[in-house]
Protein backbone atom coordinates (compact mmCIF):
# COMPACT_ATOMS: atom_id res chain seq x y z
CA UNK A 1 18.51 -36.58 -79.00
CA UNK A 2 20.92 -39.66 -78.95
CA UNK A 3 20.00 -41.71 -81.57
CA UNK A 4 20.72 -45.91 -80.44
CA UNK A 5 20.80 -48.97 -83.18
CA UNK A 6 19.54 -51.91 -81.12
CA UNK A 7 20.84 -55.56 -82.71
CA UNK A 8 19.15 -58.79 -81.93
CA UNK A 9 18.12 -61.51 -83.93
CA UNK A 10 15.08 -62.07 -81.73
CA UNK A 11 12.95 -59.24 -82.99
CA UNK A 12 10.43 -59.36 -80.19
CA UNK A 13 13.29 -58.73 -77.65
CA UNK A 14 14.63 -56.02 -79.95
CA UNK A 15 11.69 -54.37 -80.81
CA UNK A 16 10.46 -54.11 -77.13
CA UNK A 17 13.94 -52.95 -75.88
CA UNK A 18 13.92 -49.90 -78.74
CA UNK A 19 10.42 -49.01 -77.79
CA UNK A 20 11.31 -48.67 -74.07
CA UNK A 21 14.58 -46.62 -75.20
CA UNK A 22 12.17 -44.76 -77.19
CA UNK A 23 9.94 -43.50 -74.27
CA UNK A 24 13.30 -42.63 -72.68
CA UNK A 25 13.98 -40.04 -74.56
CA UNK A 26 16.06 -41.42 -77.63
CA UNK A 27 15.70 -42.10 -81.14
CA UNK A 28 16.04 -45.92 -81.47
CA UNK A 29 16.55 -48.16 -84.82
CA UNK A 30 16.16 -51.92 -85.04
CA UNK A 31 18.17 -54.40 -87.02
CA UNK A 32 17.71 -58.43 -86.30
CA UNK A 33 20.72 -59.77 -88.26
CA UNK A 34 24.74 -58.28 -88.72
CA UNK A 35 24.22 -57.68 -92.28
CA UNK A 36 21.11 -55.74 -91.29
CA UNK A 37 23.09 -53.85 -89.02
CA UNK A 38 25.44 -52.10 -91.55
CA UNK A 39 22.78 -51.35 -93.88
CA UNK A 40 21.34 -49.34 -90.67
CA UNK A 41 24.96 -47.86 -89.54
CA UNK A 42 25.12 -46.64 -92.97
CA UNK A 43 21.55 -45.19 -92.92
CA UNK A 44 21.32 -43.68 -89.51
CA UNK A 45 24.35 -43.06 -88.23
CA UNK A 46 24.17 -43.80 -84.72
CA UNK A 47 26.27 -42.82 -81.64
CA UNK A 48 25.24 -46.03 -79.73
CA UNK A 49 24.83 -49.65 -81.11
CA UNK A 50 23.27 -51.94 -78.39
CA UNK A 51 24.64 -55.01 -80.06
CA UNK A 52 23.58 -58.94 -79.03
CA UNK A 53 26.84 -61.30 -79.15
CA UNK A 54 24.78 -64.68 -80.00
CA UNK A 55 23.37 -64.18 -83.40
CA UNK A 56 23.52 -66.86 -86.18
CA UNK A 57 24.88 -66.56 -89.61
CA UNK A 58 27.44 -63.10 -88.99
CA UNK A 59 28.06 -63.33 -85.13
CA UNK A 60 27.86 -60.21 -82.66
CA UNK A 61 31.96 -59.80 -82.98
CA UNK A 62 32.22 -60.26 -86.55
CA UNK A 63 29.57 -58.04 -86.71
CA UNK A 64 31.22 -55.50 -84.72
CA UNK A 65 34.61 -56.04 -86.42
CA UNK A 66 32.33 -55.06 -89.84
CA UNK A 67 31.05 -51.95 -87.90
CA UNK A 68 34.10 -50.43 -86.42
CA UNK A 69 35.49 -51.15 -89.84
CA UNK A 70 32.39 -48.83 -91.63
CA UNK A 71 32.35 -46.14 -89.06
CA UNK A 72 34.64 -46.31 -86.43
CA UNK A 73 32.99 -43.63 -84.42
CA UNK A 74 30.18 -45.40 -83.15
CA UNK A 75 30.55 -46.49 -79.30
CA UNK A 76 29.31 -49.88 -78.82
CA UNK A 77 27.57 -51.88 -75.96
CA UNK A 78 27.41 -55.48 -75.92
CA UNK A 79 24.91 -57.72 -74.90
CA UNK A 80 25.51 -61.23 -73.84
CA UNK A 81 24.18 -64.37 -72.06
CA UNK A 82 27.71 -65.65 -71.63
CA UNK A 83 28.12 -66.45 -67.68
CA UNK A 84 31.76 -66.58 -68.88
CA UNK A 85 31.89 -63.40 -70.24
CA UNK A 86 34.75 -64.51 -72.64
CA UNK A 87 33.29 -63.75 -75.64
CA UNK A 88 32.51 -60.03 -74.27
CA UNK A 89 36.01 -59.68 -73.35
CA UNK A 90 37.04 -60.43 -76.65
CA UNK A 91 34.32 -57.93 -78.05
CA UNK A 92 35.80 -55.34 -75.53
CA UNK A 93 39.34 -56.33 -77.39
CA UNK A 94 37.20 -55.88 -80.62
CA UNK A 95 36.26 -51.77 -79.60
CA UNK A 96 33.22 -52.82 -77.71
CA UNK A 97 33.34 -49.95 -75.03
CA UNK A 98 31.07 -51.86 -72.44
CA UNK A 99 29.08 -54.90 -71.62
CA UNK A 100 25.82 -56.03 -69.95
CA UNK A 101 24.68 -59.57 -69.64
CA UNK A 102 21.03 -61.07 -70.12
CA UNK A 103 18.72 -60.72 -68.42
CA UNK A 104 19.57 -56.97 -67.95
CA UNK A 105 17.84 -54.11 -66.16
CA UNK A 106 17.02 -51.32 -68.08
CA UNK A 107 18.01 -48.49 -66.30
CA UNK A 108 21.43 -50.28 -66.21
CA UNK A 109 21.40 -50.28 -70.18
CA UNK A 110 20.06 -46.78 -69.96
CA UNK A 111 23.13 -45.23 -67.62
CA UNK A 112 25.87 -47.59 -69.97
CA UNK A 113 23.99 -45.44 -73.05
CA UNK A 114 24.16 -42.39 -71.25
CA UNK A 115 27.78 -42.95 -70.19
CA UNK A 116 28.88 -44.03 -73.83
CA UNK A 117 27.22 -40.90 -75.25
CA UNK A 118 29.53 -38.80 -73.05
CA UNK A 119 32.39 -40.74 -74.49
CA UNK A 120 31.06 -40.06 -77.66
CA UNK A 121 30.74 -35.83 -77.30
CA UNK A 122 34.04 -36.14 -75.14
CA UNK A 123 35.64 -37.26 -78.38
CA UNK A 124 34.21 -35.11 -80.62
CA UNK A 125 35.10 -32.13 -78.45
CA UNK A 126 38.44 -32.89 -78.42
CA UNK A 127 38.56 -33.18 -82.09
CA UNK A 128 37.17 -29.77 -82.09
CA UNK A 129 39.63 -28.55 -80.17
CA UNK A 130 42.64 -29.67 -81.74
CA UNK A 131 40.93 -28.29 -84.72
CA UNK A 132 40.33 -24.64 -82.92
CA UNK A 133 44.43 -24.62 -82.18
CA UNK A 134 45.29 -25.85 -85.34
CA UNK A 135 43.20 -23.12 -87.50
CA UNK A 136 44.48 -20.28 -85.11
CA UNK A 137 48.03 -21.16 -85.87
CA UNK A 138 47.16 -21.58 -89.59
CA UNK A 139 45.90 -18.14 -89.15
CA UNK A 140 48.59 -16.33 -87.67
CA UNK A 141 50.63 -17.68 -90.12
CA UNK A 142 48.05 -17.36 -92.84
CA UNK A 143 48.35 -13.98 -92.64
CA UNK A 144 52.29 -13.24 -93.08
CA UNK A 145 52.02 -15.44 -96.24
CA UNK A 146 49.34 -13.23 -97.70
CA UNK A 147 50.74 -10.54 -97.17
CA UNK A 148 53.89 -10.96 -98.50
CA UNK A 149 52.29 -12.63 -101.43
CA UNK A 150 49.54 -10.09 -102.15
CA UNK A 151 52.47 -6.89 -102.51
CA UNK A 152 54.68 -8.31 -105.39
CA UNK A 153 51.07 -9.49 -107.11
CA UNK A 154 49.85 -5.95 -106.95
CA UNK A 155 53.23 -5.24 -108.87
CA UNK A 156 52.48 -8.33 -111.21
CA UNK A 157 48.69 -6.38 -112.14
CA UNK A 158 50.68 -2.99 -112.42
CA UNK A 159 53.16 -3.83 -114.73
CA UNK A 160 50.80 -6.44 -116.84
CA UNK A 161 48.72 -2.61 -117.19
CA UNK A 162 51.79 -0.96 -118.05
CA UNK A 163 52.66 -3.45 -121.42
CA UNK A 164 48.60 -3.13 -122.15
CA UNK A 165 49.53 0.75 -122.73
CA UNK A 166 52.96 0.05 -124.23
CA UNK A 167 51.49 -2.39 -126.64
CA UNK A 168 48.54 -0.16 -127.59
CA UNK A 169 50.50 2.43 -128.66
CA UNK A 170 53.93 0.74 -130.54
CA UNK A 171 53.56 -0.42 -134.20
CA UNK A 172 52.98 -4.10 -133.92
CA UNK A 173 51.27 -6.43 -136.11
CA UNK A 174 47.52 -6.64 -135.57
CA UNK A 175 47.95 -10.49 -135.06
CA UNK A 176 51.35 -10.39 -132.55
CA UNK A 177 49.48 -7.69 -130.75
CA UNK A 178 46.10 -9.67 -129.98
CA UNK A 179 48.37 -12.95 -128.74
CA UNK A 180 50.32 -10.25 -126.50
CA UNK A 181 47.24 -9.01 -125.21
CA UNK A 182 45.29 -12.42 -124.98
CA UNK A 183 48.48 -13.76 -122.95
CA UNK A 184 48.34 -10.07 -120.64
CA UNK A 185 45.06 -11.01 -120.10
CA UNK A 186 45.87 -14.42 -118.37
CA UNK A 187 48.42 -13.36 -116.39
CA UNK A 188 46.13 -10.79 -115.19
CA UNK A 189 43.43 -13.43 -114.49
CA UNK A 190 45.76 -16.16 -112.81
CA UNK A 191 47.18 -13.16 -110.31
CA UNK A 192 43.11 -12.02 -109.74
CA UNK A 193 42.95 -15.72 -108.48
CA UNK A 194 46.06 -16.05 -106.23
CA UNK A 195 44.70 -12.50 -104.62
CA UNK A 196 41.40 -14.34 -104.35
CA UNK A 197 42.92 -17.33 -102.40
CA UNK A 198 45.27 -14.93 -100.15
CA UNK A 199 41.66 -13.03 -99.05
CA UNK A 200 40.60 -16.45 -98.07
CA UNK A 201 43.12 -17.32 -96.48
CA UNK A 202 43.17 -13.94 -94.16
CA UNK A 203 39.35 -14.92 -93.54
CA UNK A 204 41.05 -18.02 -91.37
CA UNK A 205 42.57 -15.64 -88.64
CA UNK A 206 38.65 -15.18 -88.21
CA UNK A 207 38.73 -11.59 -86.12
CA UNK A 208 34.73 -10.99 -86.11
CA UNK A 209 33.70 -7.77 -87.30
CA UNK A 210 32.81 -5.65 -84.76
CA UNK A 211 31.30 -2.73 -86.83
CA UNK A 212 29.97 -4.20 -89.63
CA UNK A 213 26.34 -4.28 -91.54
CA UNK A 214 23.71 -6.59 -89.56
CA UNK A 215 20.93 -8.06 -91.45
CA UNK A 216 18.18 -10.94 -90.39
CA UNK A 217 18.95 -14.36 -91.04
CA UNK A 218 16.15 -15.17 -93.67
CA UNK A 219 16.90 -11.89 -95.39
CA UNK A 220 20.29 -12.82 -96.08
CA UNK A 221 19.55 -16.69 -96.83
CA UNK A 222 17.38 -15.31 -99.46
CA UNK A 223 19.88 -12.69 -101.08
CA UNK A 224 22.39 -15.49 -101.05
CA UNK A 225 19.75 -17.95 -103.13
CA UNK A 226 18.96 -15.58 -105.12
CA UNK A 227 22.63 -14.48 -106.39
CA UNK A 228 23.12 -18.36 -107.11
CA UNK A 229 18.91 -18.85 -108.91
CA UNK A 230 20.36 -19.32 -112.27
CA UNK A 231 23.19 -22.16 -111.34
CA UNK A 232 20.05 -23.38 -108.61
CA UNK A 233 17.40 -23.73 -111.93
CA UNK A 234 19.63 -25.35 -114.04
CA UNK A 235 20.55 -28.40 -111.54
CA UNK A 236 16.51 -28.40 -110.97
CA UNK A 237 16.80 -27.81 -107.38
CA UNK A 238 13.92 -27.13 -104.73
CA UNK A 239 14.32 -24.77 -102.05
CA UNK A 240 12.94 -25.41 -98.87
CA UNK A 241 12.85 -22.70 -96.13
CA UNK A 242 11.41 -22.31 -92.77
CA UNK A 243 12.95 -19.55 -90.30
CA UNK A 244 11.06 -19.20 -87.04
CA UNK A 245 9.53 -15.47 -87.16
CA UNK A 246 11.25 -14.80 -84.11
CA UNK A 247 14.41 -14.47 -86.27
CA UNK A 248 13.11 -11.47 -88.27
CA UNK A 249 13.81 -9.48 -85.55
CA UNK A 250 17.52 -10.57 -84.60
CA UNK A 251 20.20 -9.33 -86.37
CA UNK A 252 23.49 -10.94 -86.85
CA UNK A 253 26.70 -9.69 -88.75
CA UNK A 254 26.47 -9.78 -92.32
CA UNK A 255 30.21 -10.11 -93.26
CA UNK A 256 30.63 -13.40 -90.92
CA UNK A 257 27.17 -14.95 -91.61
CA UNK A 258 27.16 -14.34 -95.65
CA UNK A 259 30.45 -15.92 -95.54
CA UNK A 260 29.49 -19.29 -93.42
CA UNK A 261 26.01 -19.42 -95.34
CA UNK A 262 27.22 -18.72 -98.96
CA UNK A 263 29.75 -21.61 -98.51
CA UNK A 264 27.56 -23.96 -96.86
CA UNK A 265 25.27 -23.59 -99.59
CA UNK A 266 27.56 -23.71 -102.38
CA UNK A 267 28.99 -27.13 -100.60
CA UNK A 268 25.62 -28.20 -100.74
CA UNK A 269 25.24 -27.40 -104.52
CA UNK A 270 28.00 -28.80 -105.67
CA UNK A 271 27.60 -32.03 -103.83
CA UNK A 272 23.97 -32.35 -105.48
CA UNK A 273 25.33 -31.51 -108.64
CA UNK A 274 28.29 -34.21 -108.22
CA UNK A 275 25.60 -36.95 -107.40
CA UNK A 276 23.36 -35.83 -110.57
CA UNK A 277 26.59 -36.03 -112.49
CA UNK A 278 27.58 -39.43 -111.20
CA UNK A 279 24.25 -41.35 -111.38
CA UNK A 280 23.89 -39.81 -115.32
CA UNK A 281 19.84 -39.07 -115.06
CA UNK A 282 18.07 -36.46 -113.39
CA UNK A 283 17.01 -36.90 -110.05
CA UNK A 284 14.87 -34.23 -107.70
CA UNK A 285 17.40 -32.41 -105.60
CA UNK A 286 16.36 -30.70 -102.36
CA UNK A 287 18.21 -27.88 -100.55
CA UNK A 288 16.76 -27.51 -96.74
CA UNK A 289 17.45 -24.45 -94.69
CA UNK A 290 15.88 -24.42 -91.03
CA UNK A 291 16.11 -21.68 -88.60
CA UNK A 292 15.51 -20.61 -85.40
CA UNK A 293 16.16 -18.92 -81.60
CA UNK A 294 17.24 -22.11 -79.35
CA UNK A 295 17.62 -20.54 -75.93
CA UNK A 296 19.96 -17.73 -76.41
CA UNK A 297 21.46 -18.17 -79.28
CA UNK A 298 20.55 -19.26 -83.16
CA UNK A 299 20.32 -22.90 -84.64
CA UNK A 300 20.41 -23.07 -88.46
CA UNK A 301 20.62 -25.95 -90.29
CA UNK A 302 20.86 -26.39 -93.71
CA UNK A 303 20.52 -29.99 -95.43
CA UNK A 304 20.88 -31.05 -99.56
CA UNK A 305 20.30 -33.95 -100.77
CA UNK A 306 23.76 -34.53 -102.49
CA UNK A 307 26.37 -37.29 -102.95
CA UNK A 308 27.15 -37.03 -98.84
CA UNK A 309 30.67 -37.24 -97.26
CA UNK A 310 32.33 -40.68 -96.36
CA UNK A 311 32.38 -41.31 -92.86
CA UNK A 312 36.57 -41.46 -92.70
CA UNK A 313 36.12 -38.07 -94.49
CA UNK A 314 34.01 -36.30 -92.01
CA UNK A 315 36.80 -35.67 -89.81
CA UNK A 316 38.76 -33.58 -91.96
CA UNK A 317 36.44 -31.86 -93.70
CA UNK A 318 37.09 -28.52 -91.65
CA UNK A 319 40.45 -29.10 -92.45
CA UNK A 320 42.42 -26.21 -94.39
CA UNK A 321 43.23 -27.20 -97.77
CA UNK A 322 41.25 -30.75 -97.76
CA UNK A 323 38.90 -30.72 -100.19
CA UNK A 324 37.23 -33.51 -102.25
CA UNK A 325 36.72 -31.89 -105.49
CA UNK A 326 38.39 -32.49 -108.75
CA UNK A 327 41.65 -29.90 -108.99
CA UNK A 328 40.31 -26.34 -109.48
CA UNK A 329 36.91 -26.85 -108.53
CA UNK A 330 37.96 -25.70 -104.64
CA UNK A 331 40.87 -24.87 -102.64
CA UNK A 332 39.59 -26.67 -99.45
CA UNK A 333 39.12 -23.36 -97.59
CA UNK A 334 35.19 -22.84 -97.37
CA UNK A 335 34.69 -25.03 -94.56
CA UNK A 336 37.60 -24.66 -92.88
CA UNK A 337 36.60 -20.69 -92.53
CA UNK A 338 33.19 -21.65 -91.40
CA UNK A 339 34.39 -23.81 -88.77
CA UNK A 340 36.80 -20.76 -87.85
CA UNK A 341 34.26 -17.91 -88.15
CA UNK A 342 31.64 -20.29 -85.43
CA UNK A 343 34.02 -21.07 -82.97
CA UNK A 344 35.15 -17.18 -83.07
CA UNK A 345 31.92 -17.18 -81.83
CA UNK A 346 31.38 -18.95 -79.20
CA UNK A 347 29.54 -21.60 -80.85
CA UNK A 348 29.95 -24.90 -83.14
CA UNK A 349 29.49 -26.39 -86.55
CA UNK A 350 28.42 -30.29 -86.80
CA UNK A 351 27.84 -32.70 -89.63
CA UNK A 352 25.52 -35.58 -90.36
CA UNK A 353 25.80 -36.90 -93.80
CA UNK A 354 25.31 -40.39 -95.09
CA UNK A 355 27.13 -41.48 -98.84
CA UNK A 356 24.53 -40.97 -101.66
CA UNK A 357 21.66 -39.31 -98.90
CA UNK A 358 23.03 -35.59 -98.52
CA UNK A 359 24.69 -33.96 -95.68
CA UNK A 360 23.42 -31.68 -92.60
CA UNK A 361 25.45 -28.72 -91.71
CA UNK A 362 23.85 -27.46 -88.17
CA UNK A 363 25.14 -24.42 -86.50
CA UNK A 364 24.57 -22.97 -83.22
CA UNK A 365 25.86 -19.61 -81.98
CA UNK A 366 25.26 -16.91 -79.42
CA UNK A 367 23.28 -13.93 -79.51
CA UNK A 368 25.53 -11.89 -77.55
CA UNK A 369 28.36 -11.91 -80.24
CA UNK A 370 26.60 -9.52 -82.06
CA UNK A 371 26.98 -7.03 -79.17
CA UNK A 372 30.09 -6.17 -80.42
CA UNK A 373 31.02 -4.52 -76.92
CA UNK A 374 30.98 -8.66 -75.76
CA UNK A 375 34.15 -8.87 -77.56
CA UNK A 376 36.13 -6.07 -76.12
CA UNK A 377 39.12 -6.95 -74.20
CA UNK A 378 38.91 -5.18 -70.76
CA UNK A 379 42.30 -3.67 -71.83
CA UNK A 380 41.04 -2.71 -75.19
CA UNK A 381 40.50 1.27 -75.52
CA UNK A 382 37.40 0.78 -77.65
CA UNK A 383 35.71 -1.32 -74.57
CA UNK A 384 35.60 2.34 -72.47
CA UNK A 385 34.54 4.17 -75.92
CA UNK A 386 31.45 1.73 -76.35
CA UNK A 387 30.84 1.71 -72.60
């Protein structure tokens, strides 16, 4: 559903105009002044603002100036009374996308909404695509690099072993042995952790696997909350889950799945525990998981009710490496291998989120990629095996 913000400072027009939008099919907001209107962008995110030129106090093109500014994403339409039209030229200059003068016909407003929706998705496939190519070629590469660096660390862990046992048994003081052994024991921690980031960063080649475990959604939803109950009690979060019952009966790979859903979730907690942190008193947190069969494939959503992303911010997010968090907290890869493992798929990842409201991660993704024959290559021996 395309969700429209409709500005006019005559609320009778605007109101009316959202309500017939609203039997149309879309979810409509109102806002009757331009400072209304980016408390609303900011709210609601919209795709489409309908937005009147002639307004007094913040005009239509210094209120669009404002909103492009906020969240450039938005396509806008602008309405005006001007049998000039200059002023909608210049709000075309501005990053209006189209105009329609007053008195207008709705089904014209209707088809420039429909068309600037289809700008909209064109745009964001695009991004998605660029992203696609970029995290393959991180992958390839990915892979070399972990390699390489995962052999001279399983040296590293070999010989930090082999002084443990040389140690142990040589006559040093009880005091020059423990530092020894204390600084062993970081060197064998730090090279644990660069061999944890290498076996992330071989998940972004994203091959799916084929032969793996299968489990139902909701079954492994609630393994994954329940591994992470103590860290979910003591940030005083609620869980809220509702899986259709028609996914108790479809399986799905656990090894892809756990890994999209465990770092979705632990996105999710850490953003609620960043916004309990930053507003210093406790607050009720909420972490929303939805699921269920959409046509042939699965939609699962989950939601939390954390600090939320900035809207320049939610472009990169699937980016490898970007991350948000204070140095050490995260690497920047969790997202970036959902995004991978989903489009490996066949299907997508999306994000809604709105600064200081939470975020919604919504995924959608085929049934048939858990047929692991699907993924054969016609030239692949194990296609004929399976056949």
């Amino acid at each position: 559903m395309i969700r429209v913000l409709v500005v006019d400072d005559e609320r009778d027009f605007a109101d009316l105009l959202a309500e017939r939008l609203r039997t149309r099919g879309m979810e409509v907001h109102t806002a009757y002044s331009g400072p209304e209107a980016l408390e609303a962008v900011q709210a609601t995110t919209p795709e489409v603002v309908v937005l009147d030129i002639s307004m007094p106090g913040m005009s239509g093109l210094e209120t669009l100036q404002a909103v492009k500014a906020e969240k450039p994403s938005p396509e806008v339409i602008l309405l005006t009374a001007d049998s000039t039209l200059s002023t909608a030229v210049a709000g075309m200059k501005g990053g209006a996308r189209d105009y329609i003068t007053k008195p207008m016909d709705i089904d014209i407003l209707v088809a420039a909404i429909g068309e600037a929706e289809g700008r909209h998705l064109e745009a964001l496939s695009r991004q998605r695509m660029a992203q696609t190519a970029k995290l393959a070629a991180l992958g390839e590469l990915a892979t070399g690099v972990a390699h390489e660096i995962n052999n001279p660390l399983q040296v590293v862990l070999n010989e930090v072993g082999w002084i443990e046992e040389l140690v142990m048994e040589a006559q040093v003081d009880e005091n020059r042995q423990n530092e020894i052994m204390s600084s062993l024991e970081l060197l064998r921690s730090q090279a644990a952790r660069c061999k944890g980031i290498t076996a992330k960063l071989l998940t972004l080649r994203c091959t799916l696997d084929r032969r793996g475990t299968t489990a139902c959604l909701p079954e492994l939803a609630r393994t994954l909350l329940h591994t992470r109950r103590e860290r979910i009690k003591a940030l005083g979060v609620r869980v809220d889950e509702n899986w259709s019952q028609d996914l108790h009966a479809a399986p799905v790979s656990t090894t892809e799945w756990e890994q999209v859903l465990a770092n979705i979730i632990d996105n999710a907690l850490d953003a609620m525990e960043a916004i309990l942190v930053e507003i210093g008193t406790e607050q009720k947190m909420t972490l929303t998981l939805r699921g269920h069969l959409a046509d042939t494939g699965f939609e699962v959503s989950v939601r939390d009710s954390g600090c939320g992303i900035e809207d320049h911010l939610l472009t990169r997010i699937f980016d490898p490496f970007f991350s948000t968090k204070e140095v050490g907290k995260g690497i920047g890869l969790g997202l970036a291998i959902c995004h991978g493992i989903i489009e490996a798929m066949g299907g997508s990842i999306t994000v809604r989120s709105t600064p200081e409201h939470g975020s919604t991660f919504t995924i959608r993704a085929p049934m048939a990629v858990h047929a692991h024959k699907v993924y054969n290559r016609p030239d692949d021996p194990a296609s004929a095996k399976e056949e």
